[in-house]
C-alpha atoms as a PDB file:
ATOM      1  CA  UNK A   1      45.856 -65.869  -9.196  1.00  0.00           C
ATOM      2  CA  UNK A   2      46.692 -62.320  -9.552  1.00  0.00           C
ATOM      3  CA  UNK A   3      49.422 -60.641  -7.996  1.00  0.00           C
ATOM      4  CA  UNK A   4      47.105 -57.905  -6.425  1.00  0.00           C
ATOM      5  CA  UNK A   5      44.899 -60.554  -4.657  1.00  0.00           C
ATOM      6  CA  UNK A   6      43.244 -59.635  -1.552  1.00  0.00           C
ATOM      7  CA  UNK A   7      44.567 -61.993   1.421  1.00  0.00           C
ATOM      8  CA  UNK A   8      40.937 -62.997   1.527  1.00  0.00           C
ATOM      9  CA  UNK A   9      40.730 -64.782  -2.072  1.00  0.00           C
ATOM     10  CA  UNK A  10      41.408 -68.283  -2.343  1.00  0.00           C
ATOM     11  CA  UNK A  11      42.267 -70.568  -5.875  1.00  0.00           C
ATOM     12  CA  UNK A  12      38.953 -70.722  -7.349  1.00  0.00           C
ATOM     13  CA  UNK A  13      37.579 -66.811  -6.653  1.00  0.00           C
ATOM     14  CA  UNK A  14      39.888 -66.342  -9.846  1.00  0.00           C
ATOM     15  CA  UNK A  15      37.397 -68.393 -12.008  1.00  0.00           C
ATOM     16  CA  UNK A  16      34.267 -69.679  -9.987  1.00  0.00           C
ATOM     17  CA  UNK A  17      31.659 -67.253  -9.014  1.00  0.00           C
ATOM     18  CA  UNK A  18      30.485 -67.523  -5.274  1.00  0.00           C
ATOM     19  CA  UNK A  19      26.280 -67.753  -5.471  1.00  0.00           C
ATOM     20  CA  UNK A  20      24.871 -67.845  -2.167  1.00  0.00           C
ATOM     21  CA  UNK A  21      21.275 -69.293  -1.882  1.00  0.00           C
ATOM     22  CA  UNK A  22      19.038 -69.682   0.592  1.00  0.00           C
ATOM     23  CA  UNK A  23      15.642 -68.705   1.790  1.00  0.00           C
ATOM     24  CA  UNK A  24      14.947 -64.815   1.789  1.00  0.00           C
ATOM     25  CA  UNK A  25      15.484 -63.039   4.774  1.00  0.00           C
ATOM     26  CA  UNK A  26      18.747 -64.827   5.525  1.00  0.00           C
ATOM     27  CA  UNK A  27      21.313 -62.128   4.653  1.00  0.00           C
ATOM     28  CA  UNK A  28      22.353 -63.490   1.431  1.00  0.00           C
ATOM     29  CA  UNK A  29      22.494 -59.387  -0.242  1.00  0.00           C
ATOM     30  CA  UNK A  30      24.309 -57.740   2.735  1.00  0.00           C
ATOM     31  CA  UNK A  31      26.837 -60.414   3.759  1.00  0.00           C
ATOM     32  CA  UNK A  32      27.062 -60.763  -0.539  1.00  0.00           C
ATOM     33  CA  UNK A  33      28.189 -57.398  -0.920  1.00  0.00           C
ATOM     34  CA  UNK A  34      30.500 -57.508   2.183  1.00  0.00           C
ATOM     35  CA  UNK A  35      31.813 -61.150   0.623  1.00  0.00           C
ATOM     36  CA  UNK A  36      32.542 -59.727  -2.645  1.00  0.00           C
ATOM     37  CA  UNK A  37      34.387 -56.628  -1.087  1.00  0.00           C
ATOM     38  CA  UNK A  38      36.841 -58.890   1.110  1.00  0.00           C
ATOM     39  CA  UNK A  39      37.407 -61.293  -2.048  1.00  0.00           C
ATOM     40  CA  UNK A  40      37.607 -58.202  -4.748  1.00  0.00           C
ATOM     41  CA  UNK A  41      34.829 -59.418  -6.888  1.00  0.00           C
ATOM     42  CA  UNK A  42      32.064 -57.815  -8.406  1.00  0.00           C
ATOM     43  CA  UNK A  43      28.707 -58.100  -6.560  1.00  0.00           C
ATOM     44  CA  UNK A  44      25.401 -58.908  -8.148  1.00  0.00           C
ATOM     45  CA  UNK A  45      21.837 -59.040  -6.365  1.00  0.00           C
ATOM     46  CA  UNK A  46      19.490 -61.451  -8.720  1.00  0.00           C
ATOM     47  CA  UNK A  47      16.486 -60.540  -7.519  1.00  0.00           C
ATOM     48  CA  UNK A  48      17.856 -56.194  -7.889  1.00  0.00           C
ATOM     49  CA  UNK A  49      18.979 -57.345 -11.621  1.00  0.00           C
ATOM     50  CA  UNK A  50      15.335 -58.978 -12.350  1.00  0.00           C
ATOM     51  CA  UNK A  51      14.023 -55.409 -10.733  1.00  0.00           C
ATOM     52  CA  UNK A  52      16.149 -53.267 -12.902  1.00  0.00           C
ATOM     53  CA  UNK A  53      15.458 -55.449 -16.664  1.00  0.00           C
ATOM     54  CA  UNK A  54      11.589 -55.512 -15.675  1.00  0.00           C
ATOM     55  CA  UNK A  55      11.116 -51.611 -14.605  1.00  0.00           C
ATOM     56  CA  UNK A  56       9.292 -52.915 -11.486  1.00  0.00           C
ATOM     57  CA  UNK A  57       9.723 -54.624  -8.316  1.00  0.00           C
ATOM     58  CA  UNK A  58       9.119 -57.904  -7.929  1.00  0.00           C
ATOM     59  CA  UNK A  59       6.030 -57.935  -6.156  1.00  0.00           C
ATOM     60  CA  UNK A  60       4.760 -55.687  -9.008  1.00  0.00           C
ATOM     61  CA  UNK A  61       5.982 -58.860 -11.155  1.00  0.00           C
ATOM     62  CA  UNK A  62       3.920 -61.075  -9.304  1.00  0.00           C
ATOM     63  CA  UNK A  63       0.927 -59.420  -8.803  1.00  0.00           C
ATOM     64  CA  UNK A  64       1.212 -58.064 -12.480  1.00  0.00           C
ATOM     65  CA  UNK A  65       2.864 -61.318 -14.023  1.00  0.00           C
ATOM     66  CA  UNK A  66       2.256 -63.813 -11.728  1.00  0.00           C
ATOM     67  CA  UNK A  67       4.895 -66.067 -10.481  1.00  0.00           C
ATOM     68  CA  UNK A  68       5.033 -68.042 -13.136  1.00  0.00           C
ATOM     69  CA  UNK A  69       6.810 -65.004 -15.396  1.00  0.00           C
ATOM     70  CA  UNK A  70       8.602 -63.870 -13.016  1.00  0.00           C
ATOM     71  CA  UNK A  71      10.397 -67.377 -12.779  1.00  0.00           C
ATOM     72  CA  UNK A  72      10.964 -67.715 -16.055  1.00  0.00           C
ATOM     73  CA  UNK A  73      12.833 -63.974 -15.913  1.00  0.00           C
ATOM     74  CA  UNK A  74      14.282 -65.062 -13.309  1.00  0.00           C
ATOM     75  CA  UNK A  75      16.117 -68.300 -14.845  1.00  0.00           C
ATOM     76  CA  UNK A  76      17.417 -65.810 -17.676  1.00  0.00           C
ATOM     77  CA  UNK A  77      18.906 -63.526 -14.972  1.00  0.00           C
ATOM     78  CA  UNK A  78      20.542 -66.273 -13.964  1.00  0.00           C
ATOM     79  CA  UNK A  79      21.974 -68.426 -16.667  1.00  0.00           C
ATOM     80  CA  UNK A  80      22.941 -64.536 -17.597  1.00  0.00           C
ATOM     81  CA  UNK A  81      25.072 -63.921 -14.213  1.00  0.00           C
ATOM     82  CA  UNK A  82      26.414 -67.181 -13.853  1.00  0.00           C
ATOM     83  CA  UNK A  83      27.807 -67.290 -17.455  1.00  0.00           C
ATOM     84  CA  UNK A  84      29.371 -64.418 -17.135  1.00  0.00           C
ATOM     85  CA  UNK A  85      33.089 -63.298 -15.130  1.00  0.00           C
ATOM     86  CA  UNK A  86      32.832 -64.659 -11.733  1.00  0.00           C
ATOM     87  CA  UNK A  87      31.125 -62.434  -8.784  1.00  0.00           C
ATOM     88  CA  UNK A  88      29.546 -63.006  -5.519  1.00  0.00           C
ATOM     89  CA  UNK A  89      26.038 -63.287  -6.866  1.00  0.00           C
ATOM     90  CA  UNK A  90      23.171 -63.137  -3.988  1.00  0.00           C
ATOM     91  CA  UNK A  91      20.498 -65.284  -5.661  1.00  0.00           C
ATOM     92  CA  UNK A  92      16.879 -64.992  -4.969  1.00  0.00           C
ATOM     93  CA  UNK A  93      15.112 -67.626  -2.705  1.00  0.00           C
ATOM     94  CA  UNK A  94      13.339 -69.213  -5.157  1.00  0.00           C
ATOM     95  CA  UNK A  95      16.287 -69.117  -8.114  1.00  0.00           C
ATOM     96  CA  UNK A  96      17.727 -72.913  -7.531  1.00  0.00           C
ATOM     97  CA  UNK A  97      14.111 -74.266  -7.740  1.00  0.00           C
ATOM     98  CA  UNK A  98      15.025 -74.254 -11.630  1.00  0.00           C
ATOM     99  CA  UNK A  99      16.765 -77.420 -12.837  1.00  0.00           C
ATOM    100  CA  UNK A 100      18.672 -75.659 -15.494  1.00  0.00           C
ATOM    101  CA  UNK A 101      19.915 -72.846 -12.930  1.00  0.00           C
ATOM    102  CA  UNK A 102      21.181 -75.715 -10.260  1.00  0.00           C
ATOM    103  CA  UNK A 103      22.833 -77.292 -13.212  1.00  0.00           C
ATOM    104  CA  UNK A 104      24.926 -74.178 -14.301  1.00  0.00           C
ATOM    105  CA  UNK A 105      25.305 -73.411 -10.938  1.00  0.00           C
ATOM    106  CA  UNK A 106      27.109 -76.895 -10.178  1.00  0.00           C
ATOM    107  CA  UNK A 107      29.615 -76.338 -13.109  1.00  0.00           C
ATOM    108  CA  UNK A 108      29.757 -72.330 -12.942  1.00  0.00           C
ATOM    109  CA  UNK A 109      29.766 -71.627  -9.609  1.00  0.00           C
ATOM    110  CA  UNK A 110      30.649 -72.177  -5.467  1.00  0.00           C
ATOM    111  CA  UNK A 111      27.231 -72.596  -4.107  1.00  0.00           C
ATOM    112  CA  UNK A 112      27.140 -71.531  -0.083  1.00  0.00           C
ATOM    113  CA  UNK A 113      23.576 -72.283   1.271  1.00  0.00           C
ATOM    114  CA  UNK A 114      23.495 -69.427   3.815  1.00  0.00           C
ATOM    115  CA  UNK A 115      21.044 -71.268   6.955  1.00  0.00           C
ATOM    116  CA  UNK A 116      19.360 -69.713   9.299  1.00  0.00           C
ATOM    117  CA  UNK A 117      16.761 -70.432  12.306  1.00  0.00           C
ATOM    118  CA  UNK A 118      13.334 -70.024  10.543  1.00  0.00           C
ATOM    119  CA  UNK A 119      12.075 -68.289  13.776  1.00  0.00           C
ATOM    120  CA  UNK A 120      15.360 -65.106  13.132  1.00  0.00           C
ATOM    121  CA  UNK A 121      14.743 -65.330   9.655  1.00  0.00           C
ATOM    122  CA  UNK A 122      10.616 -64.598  10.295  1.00  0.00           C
ATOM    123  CA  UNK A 123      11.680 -61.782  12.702  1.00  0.00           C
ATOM    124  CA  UNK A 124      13.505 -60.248   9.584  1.00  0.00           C
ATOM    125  CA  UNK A 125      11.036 -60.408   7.083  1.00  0.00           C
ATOM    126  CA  UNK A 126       8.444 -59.797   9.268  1.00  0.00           C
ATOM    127  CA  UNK A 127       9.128 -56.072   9.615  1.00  0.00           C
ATOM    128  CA  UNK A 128       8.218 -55.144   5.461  1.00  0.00           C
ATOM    129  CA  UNK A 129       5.485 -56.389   3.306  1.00  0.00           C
ATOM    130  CA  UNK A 130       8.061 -56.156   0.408  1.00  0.00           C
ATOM    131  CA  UNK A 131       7.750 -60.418   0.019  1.00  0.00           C
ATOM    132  CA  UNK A 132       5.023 -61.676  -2.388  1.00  0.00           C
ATOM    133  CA  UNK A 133       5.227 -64.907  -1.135  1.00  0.00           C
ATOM    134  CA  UNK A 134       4.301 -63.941   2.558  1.00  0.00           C
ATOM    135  CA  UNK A 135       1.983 -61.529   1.724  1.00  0.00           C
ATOM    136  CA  UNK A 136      -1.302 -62.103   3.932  1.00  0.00           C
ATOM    137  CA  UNK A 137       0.498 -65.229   5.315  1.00  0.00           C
ATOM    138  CA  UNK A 138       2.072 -65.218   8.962  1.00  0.00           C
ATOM    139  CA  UNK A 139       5.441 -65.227   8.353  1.00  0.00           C
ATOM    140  CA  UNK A 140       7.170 -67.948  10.313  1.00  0.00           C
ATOM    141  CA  UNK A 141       4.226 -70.550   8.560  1.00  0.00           C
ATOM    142  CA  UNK A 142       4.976 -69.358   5.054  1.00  0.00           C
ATOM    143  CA  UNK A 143       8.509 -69.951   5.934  1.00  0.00           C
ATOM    144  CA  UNK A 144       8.211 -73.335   7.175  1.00  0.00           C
ATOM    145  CA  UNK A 145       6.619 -74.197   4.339  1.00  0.00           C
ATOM    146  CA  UNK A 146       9.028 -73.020   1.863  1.00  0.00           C
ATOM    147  CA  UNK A 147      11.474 -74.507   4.183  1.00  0.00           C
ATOM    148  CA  UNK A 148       9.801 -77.574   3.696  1.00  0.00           C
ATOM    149  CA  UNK A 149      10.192 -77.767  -0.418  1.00  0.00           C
ATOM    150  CA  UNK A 150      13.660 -75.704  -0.429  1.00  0.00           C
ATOM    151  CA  UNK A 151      15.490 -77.172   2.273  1.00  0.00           C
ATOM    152  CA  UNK A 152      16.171 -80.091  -0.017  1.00  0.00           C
ATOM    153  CA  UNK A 153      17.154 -78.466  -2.878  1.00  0.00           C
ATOM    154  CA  UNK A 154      19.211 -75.907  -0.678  1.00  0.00           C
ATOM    155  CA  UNK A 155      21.511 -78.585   0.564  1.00  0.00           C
ATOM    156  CA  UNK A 156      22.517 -79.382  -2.624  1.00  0.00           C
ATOM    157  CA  UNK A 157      25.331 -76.890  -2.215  1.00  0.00           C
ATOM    158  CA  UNK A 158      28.724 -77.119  -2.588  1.00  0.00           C
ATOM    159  CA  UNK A 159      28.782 -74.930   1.199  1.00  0.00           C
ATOM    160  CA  UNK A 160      26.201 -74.754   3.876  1.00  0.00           C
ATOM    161  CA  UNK A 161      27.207 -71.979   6.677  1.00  0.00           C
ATOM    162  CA  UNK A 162      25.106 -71.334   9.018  1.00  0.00           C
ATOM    163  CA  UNK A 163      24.338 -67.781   9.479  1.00  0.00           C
ATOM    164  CA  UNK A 164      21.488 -67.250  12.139  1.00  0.00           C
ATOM    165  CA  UNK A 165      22.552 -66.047  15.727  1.00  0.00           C
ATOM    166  CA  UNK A 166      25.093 -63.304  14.459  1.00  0.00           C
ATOM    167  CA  UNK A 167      26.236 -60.562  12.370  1.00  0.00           C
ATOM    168  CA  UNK A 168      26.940 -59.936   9.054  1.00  0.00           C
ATOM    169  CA  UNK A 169      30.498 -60.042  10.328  1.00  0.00           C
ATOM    170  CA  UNK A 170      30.216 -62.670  11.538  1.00  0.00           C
ATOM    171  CA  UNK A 171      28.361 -64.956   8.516  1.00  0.00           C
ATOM    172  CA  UNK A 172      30.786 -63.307   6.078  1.00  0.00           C
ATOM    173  CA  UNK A 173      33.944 -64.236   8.454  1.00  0.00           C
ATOM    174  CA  UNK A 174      32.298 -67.867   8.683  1.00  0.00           C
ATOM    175  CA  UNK A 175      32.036 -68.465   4.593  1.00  0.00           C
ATOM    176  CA  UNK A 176      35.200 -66.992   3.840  1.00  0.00           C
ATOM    177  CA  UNK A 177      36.768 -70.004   6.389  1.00  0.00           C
ATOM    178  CA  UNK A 178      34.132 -72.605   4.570  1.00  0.00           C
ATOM    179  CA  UNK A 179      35.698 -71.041   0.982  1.00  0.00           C
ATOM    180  CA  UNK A 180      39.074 -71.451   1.946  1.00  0.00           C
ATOM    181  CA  UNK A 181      38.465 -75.224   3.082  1.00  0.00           C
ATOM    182  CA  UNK A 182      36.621 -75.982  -0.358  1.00  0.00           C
ATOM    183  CA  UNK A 183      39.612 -74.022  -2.206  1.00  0.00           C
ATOM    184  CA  UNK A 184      42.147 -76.404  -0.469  1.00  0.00           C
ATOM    185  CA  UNK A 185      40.385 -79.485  -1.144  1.00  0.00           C
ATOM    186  CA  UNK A 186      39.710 -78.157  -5.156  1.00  0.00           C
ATOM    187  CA  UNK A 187      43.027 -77.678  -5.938  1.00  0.00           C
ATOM    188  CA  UNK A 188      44.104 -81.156  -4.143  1.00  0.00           C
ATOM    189  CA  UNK A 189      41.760 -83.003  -6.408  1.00  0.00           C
END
């Protein structure tokens, strides 16, 4: 570990990147950024990386694309972030739906499945039409549904903090305590 640490890093923010997943609307981009500050890592938003490469948003992708491309751009964003120096890297909802993503994930990465009440999370998401996958769709139904297929896949992760009833502060106060555990317990295997 370097000499320079912040008091917030623990063993493996050295050489593991910290991906938080989850469904969108949770947080994972603000508390991310705040994360990465308090640990002294670099910061990466997936779904702001796919933007930037494409020269569009992603709801241009999809309607343009369809979400079929914008998957597969997606996996490459990916298996491109998580190969490289470790970061807090905010995936997008839908990124760990991709076998070869969870795999690299498992052996590149911390995985903290940032959970939420569906009902907060529709309140959030709710307020733009930014989200191709609830556009024309009441929100808190489209999010059961993905809910539904994700939650699975979601809990998969190495962390699950729940996130809902309080601040950013808050959510990135609670991971940092669910790193530290996880570092422990790492470096006593």
């Amino acid at each position: 570990m370097p000499s320079d640490a912040s008091p917030d890093s623990f063993p493996l923010s050295s050489v593991r990147t910290i991906a938080l997943v989850g469904l969108m609307g949770v947080g994972k981009s603000t508390v991310g950024r705040r994360l990465a500050a308090r640990l002294g890592l670099p910061f990466a938003d997936g779904d702001q990386v796919i933007e930037e490469a494409a020269g569009m948003t992603i709801s241009e992708i999809f309607a343009t694309r369809g979400e079929a491309e914008f998957r597969e751009g997606e996996a490459r964003v990916m298996k491109r972030l998580l190969e490289g120096p470790p970061i807090v890297l905010a995936t997008g909802g839908g990124a760990v739906l991709n076998a070869d993503t969870r795999a690299l994930m498992k052996r590149r990465a911390v995985s903290v499945w940032m959970r939420a009440d569906l009902k907060t999370i529709a309140e959030r998401v709710g307020r733009r039409d930014t989200r191709p996958l609830l556009r024309n769709r009441d929100p808190l139904t489209a999010l059961n549904a993905l809910a539904e297929a994700r939650y699975p896949i979601y809990g998969e992760a190495d962390l699950t903090v729940d996130v809902g009833g309080g601040s950013h502060a808050q959510a990135v106060e609670a991971i940092l305590k669910q790193l530290r555990r996880f570092g422990r317990q790492e470096t006593q295997s």
